[in-house]
C-alpha atoms as a PDB file:
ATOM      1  CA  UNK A   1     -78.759 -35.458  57.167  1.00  0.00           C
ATOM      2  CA  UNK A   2     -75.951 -34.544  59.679  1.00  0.00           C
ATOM      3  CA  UNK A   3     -72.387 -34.379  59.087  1.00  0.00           C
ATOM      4  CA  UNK A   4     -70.390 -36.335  61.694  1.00  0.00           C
ATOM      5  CA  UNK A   5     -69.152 -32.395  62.179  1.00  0.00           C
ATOM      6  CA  UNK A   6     -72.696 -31.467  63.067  1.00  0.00           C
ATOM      7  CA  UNK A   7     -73.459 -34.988  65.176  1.00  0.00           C
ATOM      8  CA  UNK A   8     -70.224 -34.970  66.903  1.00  0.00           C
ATOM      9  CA  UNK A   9     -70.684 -31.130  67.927  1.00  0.00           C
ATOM     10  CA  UNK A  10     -74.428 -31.425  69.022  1.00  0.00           C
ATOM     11  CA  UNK A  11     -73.063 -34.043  71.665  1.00  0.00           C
ATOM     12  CA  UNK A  12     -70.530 -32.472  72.435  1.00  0.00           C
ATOM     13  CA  UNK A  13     -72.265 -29.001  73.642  1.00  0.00           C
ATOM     14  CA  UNK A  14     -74.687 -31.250  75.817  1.00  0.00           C
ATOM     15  CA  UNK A  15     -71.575 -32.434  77.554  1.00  0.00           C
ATOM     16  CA  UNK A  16     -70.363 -29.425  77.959  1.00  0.00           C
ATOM     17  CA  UNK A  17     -72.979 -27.624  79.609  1.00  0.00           C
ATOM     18  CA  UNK A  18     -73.383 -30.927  81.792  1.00  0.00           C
ATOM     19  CA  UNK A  19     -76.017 -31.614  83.777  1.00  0.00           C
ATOM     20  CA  UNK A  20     -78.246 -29.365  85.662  1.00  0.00           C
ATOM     21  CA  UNK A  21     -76.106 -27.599  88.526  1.00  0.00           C
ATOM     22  CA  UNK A  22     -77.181 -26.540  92.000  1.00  0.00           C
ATOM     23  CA  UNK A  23     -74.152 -24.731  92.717  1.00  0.00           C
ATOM     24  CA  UNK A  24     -71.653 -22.326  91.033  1.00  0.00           C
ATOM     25  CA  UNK A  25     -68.638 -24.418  88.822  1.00  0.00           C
ATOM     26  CA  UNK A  26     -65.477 -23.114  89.119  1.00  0.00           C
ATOM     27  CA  UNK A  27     -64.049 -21.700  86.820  1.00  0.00           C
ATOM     28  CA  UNK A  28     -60.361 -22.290  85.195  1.00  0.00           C
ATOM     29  CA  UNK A  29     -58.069 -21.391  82.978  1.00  0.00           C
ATOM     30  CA  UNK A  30     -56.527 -23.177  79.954  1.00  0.00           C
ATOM     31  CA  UNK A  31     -52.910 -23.008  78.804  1.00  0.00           C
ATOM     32  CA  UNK A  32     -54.788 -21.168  75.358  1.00  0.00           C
ATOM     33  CA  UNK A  33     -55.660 -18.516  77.915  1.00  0.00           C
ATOM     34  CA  UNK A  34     -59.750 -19.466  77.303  1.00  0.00           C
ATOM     35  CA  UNK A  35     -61.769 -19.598  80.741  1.00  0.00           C
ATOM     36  CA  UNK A  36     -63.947 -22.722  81.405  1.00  0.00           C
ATOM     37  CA  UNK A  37     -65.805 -24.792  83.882  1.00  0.00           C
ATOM     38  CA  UNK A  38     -64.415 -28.468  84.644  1.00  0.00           C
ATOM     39  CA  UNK A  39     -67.005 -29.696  81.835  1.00  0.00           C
ATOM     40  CA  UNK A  40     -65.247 -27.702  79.557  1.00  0.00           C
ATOM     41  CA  UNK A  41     -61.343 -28.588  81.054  1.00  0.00           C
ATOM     42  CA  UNK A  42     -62.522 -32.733  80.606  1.00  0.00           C
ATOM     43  CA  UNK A  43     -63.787 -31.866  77.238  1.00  0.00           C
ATOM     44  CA  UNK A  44     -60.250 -30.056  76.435  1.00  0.00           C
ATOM     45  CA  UNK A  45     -57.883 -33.026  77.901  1.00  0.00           C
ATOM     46  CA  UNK A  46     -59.993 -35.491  75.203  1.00  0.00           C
ATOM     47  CA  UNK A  47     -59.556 -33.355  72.482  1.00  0.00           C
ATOM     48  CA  UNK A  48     -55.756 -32.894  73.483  1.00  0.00           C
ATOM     49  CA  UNK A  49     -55.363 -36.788  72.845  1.00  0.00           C
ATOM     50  CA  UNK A  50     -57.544 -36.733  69.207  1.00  0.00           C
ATOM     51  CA  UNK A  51     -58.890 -39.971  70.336  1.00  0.00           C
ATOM     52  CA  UNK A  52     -60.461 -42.549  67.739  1.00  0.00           C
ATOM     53  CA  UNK A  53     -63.028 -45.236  68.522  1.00  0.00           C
ATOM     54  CA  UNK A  54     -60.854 -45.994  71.708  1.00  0.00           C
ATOM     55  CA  UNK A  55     -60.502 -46.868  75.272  1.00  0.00           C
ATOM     56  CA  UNK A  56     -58.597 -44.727  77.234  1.00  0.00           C
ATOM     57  CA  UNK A  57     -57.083 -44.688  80.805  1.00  0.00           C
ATOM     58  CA  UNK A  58     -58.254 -42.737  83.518  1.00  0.00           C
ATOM     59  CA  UNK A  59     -54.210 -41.391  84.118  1.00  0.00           C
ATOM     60  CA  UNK A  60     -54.047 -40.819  80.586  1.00  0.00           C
ATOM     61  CA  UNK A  61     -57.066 -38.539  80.710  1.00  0.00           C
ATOM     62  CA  UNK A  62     -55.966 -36.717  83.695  1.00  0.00           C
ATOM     63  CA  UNK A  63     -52.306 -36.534  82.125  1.00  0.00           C
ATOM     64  CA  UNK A  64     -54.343 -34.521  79.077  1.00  0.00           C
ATOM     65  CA  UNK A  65     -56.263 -32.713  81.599  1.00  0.00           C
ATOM     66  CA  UNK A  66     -52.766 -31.510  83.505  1.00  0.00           C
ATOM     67  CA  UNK A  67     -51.386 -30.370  80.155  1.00  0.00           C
ATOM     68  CA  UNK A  68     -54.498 -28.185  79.144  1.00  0.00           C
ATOM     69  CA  UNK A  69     -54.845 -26.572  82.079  1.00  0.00           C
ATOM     70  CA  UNK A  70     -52.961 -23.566  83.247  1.00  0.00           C
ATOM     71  CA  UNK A  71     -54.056 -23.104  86.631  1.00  0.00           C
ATOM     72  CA  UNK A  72     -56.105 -25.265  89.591  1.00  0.00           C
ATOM     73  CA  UNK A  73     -55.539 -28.657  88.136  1.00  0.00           C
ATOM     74  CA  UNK A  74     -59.132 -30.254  88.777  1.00  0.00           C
ATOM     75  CA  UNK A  75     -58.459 -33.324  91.958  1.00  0.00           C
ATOM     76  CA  UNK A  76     -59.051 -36.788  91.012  1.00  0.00           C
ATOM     77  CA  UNK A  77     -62.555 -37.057  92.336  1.00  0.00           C
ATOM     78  CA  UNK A  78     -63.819 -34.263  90.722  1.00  0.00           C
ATOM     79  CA  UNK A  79     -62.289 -35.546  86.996  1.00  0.00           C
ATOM     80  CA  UNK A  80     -64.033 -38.771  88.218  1.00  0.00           C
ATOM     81  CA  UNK A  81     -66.997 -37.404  88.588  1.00  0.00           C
ATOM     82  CA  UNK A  82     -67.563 -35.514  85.724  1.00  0.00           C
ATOM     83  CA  UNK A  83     -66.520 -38.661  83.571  1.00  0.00           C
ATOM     84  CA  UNK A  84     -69.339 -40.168  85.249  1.00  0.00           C
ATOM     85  CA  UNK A  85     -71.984 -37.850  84.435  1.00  0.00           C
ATOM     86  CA  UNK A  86     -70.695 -37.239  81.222  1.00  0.00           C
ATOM     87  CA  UNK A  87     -71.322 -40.990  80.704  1.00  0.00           C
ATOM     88  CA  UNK A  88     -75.570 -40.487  82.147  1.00  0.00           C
ATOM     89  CA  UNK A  89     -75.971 -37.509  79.757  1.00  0.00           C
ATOM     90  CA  UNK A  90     -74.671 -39.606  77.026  1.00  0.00           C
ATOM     91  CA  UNK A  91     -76.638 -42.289  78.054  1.00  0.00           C
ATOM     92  CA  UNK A  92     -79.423 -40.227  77.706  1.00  0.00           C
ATOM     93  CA  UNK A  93     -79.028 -38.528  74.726  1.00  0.00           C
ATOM     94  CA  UNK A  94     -81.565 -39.828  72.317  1.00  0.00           C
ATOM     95  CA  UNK A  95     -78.774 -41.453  69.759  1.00  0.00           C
ATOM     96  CA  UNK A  96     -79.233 -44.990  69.244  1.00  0.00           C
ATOM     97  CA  UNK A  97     -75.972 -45.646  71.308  1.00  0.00           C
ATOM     98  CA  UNK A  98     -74.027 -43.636  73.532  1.00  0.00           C
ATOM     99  CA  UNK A  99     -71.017 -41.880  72.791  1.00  0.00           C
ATOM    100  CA  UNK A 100     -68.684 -42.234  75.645  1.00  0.00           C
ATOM    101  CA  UNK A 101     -69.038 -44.760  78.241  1.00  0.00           C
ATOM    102  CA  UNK A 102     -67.104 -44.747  81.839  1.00  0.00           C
ATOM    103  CA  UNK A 103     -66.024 -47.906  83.385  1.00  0.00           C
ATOM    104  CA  UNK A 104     -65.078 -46.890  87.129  1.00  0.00           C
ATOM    105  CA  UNK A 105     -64.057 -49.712  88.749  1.00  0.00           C
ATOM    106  CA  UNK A 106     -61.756 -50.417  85.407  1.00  0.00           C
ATOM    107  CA  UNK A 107     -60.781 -46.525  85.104  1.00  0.00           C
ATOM    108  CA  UNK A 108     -61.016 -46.397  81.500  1.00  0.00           C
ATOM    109  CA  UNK A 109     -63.160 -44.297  79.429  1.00  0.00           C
ATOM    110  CA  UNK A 110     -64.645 -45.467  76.424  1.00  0.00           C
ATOM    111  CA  UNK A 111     -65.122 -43.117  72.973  1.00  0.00           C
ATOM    112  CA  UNK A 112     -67.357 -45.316  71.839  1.00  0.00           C
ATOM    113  CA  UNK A 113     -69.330 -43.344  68.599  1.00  0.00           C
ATOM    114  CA  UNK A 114     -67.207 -42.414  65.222  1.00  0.00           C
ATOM    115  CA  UNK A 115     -68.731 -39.296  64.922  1.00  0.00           C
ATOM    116  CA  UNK A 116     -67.917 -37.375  68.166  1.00  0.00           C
ATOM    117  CA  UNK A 117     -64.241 -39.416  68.105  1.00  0.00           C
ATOM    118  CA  UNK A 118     -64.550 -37.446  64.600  1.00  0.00           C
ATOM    119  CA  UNK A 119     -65.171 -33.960  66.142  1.00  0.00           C
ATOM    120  CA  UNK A 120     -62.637 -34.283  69.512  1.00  0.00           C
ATOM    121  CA  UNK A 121     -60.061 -35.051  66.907  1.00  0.00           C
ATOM    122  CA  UNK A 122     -61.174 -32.682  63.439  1.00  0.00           C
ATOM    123  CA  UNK A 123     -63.960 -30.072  65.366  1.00  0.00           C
ATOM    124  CA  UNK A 124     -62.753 -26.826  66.271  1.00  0.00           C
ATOM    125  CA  UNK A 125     -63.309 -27.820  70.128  1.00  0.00           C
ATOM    126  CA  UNK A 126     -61.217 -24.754  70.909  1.00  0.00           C
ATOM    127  CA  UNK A 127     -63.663 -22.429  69.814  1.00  0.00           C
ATOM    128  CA  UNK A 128     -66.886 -23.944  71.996  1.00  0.00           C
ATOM    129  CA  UNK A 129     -65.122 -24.138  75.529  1.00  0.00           C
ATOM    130  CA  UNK A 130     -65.276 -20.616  76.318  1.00  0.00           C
ATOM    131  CA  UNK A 131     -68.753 -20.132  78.070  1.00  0.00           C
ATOM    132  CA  UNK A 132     -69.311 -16.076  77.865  1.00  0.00           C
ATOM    133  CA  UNK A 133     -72.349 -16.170  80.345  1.00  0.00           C
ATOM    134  CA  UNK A 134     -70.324 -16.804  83.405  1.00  0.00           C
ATOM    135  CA  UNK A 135     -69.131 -19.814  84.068  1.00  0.00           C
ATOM    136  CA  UNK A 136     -70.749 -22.442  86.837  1.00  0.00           C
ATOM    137  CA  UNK A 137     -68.648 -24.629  88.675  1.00  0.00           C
ATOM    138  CA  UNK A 138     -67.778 -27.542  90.931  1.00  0.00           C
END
């Protein structure tokens, strides 16, 4: 059996790598000096907030997003639409429920399975942002 650890983590790379890309990402920095894609800077700004079983704000995200990131603060739309496909791959993802869910026309995100709430807040998120094959971007 999986350890929330395990569950929240296997999620958790799937969002990070996003879905399948047609065009480079671009690649930013952190304030922790790691290098990412703006999978990896969304993923950073939750883990920043160590949300619970929550709802969350779309300014409150991006306010977590602003403080992460050291350089080329990702533009509304973009955050916007990576919360979005965040939401499809979760969707997806063959768990009996999906672990985030994005209401746009509310703005708020939704952290809606105990497990990965478990790993943004416990995991060592820090250490699995860092992509070392060359990053793909926006």
């Amino acid at each position: 059996m999986l350890t929330p650890k395990e569950t929240g983590r296997s999620i958790f790379d799937k969002l990070k790598q996003g879905p399948r890309q047609r065009t480079d990402r671009i690649e930013r920095t952190l304030k922790t000096g790691q290098r990412t894609d703006i999978y990896g800077v969304v993923l950073a700004g939750l883990a920043s907030l160590k949300p619970g079983v929550e709802s969350i704000t779309y300014e409150v995200v991006r306010g977590a997003i602003r403080d992460v990131v050291a350089s080329q603060t990702p533009q509304a739309h973009e955050i916007t639409r990576v919360l979005e496909q965040m939401a499809k791959i979760s969707l997806a993802e063959e768990s009996s429920s999906p672990v985030i869910d994005w209401e746009r026309e509310e703005s708020l995100l939704h952290v809606t399975d105990p497990f990965f709430a478990y790993f943004l807040r416990w995991g060592r998120t820090d250490q699995l942002l860092e992509d070392g094959s060359g990053i793909e971007a926006t």
